[in-house]
Every structure is written in C-alpha cells, then in structure tokens.
N, C-alpha and C. Protein backbone atom coordinates (compact mmCIF):
# COMPACT_ATOMS: atom_id res chain seq x y z
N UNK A 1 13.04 2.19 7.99
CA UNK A 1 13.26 1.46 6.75
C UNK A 1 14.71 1.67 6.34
N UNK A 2 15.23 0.48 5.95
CA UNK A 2 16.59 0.52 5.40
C UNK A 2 16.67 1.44 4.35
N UNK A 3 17.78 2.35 4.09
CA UNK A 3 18.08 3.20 2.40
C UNK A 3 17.89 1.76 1.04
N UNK A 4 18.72 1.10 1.73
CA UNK A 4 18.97 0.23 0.53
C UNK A 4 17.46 -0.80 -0.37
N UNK A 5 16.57 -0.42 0.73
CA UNK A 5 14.90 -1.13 0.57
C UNK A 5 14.31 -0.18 0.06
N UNK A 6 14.55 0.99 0.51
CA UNK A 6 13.57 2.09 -0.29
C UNK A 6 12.81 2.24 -1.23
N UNK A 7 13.55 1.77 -2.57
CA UNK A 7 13.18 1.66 -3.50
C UNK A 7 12.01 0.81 -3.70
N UNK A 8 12.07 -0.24 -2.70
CA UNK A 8 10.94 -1.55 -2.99
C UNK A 8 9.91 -1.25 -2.38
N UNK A 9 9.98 -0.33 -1.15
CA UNK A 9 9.01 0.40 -0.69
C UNK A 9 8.06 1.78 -1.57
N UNK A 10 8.77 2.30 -2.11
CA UNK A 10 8.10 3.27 -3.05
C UNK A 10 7.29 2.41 -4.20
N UNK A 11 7.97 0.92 -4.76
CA UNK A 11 7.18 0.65 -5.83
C UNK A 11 5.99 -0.02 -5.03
N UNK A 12 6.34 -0.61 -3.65
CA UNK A 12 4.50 -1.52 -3.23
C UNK A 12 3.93 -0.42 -2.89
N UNK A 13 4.39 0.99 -2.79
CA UNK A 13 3.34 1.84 -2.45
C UNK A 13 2.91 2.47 -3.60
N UNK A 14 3.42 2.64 -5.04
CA UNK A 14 2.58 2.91 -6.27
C UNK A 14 1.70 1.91 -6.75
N UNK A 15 2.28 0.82 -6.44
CA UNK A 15 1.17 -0.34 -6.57
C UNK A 15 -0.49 -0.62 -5.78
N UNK A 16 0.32 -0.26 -4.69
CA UNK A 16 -1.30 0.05 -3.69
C UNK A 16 -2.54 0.91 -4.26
N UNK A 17 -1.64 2.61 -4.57
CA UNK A 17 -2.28 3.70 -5.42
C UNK A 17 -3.19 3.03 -6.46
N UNK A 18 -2.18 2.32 -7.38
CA UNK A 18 -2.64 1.85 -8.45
C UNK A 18 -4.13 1.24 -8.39
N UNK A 19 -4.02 0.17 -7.66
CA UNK A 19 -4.91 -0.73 -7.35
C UNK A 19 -6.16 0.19 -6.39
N UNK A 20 -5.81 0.72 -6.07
CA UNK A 20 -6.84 1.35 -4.80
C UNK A 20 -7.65 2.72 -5.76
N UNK A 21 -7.27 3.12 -6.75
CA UNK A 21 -7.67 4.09 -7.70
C UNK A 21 -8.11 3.44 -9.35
N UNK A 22 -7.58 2.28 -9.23
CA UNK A 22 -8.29 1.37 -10.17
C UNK A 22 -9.87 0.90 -9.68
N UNK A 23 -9.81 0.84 -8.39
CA UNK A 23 -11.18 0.10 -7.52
C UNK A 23 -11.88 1.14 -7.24
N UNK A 24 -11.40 2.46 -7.37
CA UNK A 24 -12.36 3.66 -6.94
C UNK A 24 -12.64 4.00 -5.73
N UNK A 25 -11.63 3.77 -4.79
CA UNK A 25 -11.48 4.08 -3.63
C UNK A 25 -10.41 5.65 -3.18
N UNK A 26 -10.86 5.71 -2.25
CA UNK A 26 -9.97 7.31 -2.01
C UNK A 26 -9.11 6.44 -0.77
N UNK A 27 -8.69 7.26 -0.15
CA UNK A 27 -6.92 7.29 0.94
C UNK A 27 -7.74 6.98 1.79
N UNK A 28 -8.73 8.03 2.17
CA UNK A 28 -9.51 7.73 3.67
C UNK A 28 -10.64 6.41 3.74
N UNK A 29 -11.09 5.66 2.36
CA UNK A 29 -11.80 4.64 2.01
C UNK A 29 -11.17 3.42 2.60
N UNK A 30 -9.91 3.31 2.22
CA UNK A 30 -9.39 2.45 2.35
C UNK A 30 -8.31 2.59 3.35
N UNK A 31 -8.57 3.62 3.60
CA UNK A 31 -7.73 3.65 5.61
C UNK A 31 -9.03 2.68 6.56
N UNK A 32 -9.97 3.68 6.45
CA UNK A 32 -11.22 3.01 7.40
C UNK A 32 -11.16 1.94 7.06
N UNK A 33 -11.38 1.11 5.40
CA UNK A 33 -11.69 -0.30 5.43
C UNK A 33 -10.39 -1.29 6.68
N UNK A 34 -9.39 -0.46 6.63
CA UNK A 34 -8.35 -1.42 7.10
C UNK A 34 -8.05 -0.95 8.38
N UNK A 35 -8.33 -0.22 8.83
CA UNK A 35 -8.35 0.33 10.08
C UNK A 35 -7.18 1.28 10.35
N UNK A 36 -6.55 2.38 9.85
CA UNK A 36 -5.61 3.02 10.02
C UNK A 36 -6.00 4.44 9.54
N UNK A 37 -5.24 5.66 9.83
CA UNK A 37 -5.17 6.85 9.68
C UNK A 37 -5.09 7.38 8.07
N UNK A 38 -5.71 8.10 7.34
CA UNK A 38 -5.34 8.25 6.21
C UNK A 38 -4.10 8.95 5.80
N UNK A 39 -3.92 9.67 7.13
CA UNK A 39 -2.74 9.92 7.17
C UNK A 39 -1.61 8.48 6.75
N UNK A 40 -1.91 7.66 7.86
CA UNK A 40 -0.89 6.78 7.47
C UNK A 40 -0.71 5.82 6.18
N UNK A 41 -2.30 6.27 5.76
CA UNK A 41 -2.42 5.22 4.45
C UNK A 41 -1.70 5.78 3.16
N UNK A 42 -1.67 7.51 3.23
CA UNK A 42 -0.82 7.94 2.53
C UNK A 42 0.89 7.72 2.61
N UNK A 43 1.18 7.67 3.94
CA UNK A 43 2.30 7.53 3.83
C UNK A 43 3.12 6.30 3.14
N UNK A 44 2.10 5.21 3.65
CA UNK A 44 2.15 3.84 2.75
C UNK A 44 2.29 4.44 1.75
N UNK A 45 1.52 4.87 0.94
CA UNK A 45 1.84 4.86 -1.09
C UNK A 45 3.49 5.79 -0.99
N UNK A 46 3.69 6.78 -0.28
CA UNK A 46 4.29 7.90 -0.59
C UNK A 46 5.99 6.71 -0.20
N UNK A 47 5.85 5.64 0.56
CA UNK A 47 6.88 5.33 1.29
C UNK A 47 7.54 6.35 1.98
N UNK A 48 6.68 6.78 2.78
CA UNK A 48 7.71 7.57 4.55
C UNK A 48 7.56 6.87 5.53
N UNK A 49 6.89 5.59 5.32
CA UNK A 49 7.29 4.44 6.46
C UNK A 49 7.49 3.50 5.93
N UNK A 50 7.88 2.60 6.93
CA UNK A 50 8.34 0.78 6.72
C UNK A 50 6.54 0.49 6.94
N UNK A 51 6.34 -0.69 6.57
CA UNK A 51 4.72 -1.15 6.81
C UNK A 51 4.78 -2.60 6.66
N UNK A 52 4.34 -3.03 7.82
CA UNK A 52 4.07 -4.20 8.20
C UNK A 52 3.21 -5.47 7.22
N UNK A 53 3.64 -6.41 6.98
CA UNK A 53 3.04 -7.73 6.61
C UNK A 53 1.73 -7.68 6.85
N UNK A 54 1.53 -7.84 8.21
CA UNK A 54 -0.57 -7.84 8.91
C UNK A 54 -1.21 -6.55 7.38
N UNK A 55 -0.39 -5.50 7.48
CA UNK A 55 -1.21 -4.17 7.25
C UNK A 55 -1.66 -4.53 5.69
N UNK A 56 0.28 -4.67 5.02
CA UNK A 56 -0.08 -5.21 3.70
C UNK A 56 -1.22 -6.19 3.35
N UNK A 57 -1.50 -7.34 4.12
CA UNK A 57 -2.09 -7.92 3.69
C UNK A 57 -3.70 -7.70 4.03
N UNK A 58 -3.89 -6.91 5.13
CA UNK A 58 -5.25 -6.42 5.11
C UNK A 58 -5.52 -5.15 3.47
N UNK A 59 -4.24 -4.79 3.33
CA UNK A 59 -4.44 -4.14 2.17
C UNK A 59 -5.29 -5.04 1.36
N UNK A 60 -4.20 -6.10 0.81
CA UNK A 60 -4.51 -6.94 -0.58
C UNK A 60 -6.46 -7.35 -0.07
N UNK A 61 -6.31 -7.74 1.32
CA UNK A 61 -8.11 -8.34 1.07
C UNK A 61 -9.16 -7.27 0.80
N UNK A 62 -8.65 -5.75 1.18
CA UNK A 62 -9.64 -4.71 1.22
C UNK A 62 -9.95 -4.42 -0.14
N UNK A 63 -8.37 -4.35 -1.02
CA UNK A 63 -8.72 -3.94 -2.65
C UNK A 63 -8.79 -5.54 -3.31
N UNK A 64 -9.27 -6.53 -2.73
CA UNK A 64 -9.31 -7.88 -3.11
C UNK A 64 -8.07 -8.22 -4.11
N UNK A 65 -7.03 -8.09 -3.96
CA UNK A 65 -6.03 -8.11 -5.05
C UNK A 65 -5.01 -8.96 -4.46
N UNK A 66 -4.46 -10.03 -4.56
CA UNK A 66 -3.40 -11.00 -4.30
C UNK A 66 -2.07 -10.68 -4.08
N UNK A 67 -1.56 -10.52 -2.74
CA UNK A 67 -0.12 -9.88 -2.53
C UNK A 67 0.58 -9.87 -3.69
N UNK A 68 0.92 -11.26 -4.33
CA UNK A 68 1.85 -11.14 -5.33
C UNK A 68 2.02 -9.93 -6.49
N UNK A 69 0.23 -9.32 -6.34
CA UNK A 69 0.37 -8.20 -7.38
C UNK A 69 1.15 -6.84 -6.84
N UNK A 70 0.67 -6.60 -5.82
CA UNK A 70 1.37 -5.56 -5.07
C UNK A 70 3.12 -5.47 -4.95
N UNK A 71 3.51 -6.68 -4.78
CA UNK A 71 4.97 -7.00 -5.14
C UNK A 71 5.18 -7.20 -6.42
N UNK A 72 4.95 -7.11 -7.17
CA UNK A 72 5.48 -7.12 -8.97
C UNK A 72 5.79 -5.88 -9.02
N UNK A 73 7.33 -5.66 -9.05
CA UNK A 73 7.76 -4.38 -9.25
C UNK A 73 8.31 -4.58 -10.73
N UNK A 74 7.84 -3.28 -11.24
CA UNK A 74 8.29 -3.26 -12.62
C UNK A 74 9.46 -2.11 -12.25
N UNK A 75 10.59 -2.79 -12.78
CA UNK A 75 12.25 -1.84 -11.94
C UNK A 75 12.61 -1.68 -13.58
C-alpha cells in the first residue's frame, strides 16, 4: 500500500469494524462468511494490508451494506 493511501485505508477499515460490530458479528464470523483468515480480516480493519476490490465487496454483501458506505470517510 502506498504511504500516501494509508489514511483511506485505515478509515474503510474502521468502517468495516463499524458495520461488522453494528451487525453483531465477530473477526472470525465474518472471515468465514467471506472466506479469509481472521487473521487477515483483522488486518483489513487495522490497515496492515492493501485489500482487494473482489474482497471489499464480498465484505459489503456479507454485512449487507452498500460499498458506498464503507467509503464515506468522515476526514
């Protein structure tokens, strides 16, 4: 991940949190729903990786929530 993106990466990954703890799901809930490591699902919120379009958007259908919300960064 670029330095200069970082930032946009840390806010879609508080947004994920958000949404995924609004729905009452845990890290490893919504790893399995989407098929990935909870390991890696944390790293998503935490931003210690770049994360792919496919992944994001299996996100948005798992917590049923519309990309656009996940991208509304409040800066």
């Amino acid at each position: 991940m670029r330095k200069e993106q970082s930032q946009k990466y840390k806010y879609l990954g508080l947004n994920i949190a958000y949404y995924r703890k609004e729905r009452g799901l845990s890290q490893s809930r919504l790893a399995e729903r989407i098929n990935v490591s909870r390991t890696h699902m944390s790293r998503i919120e935490t931003a210690d990786c770049a994360v792919s379009l496919d992944v994001v958007f299996a996100i948005c259908d798992a917590l049923e929530v519309p990309p656009e919300k996940l991208f509304a960064f409040r800066m």
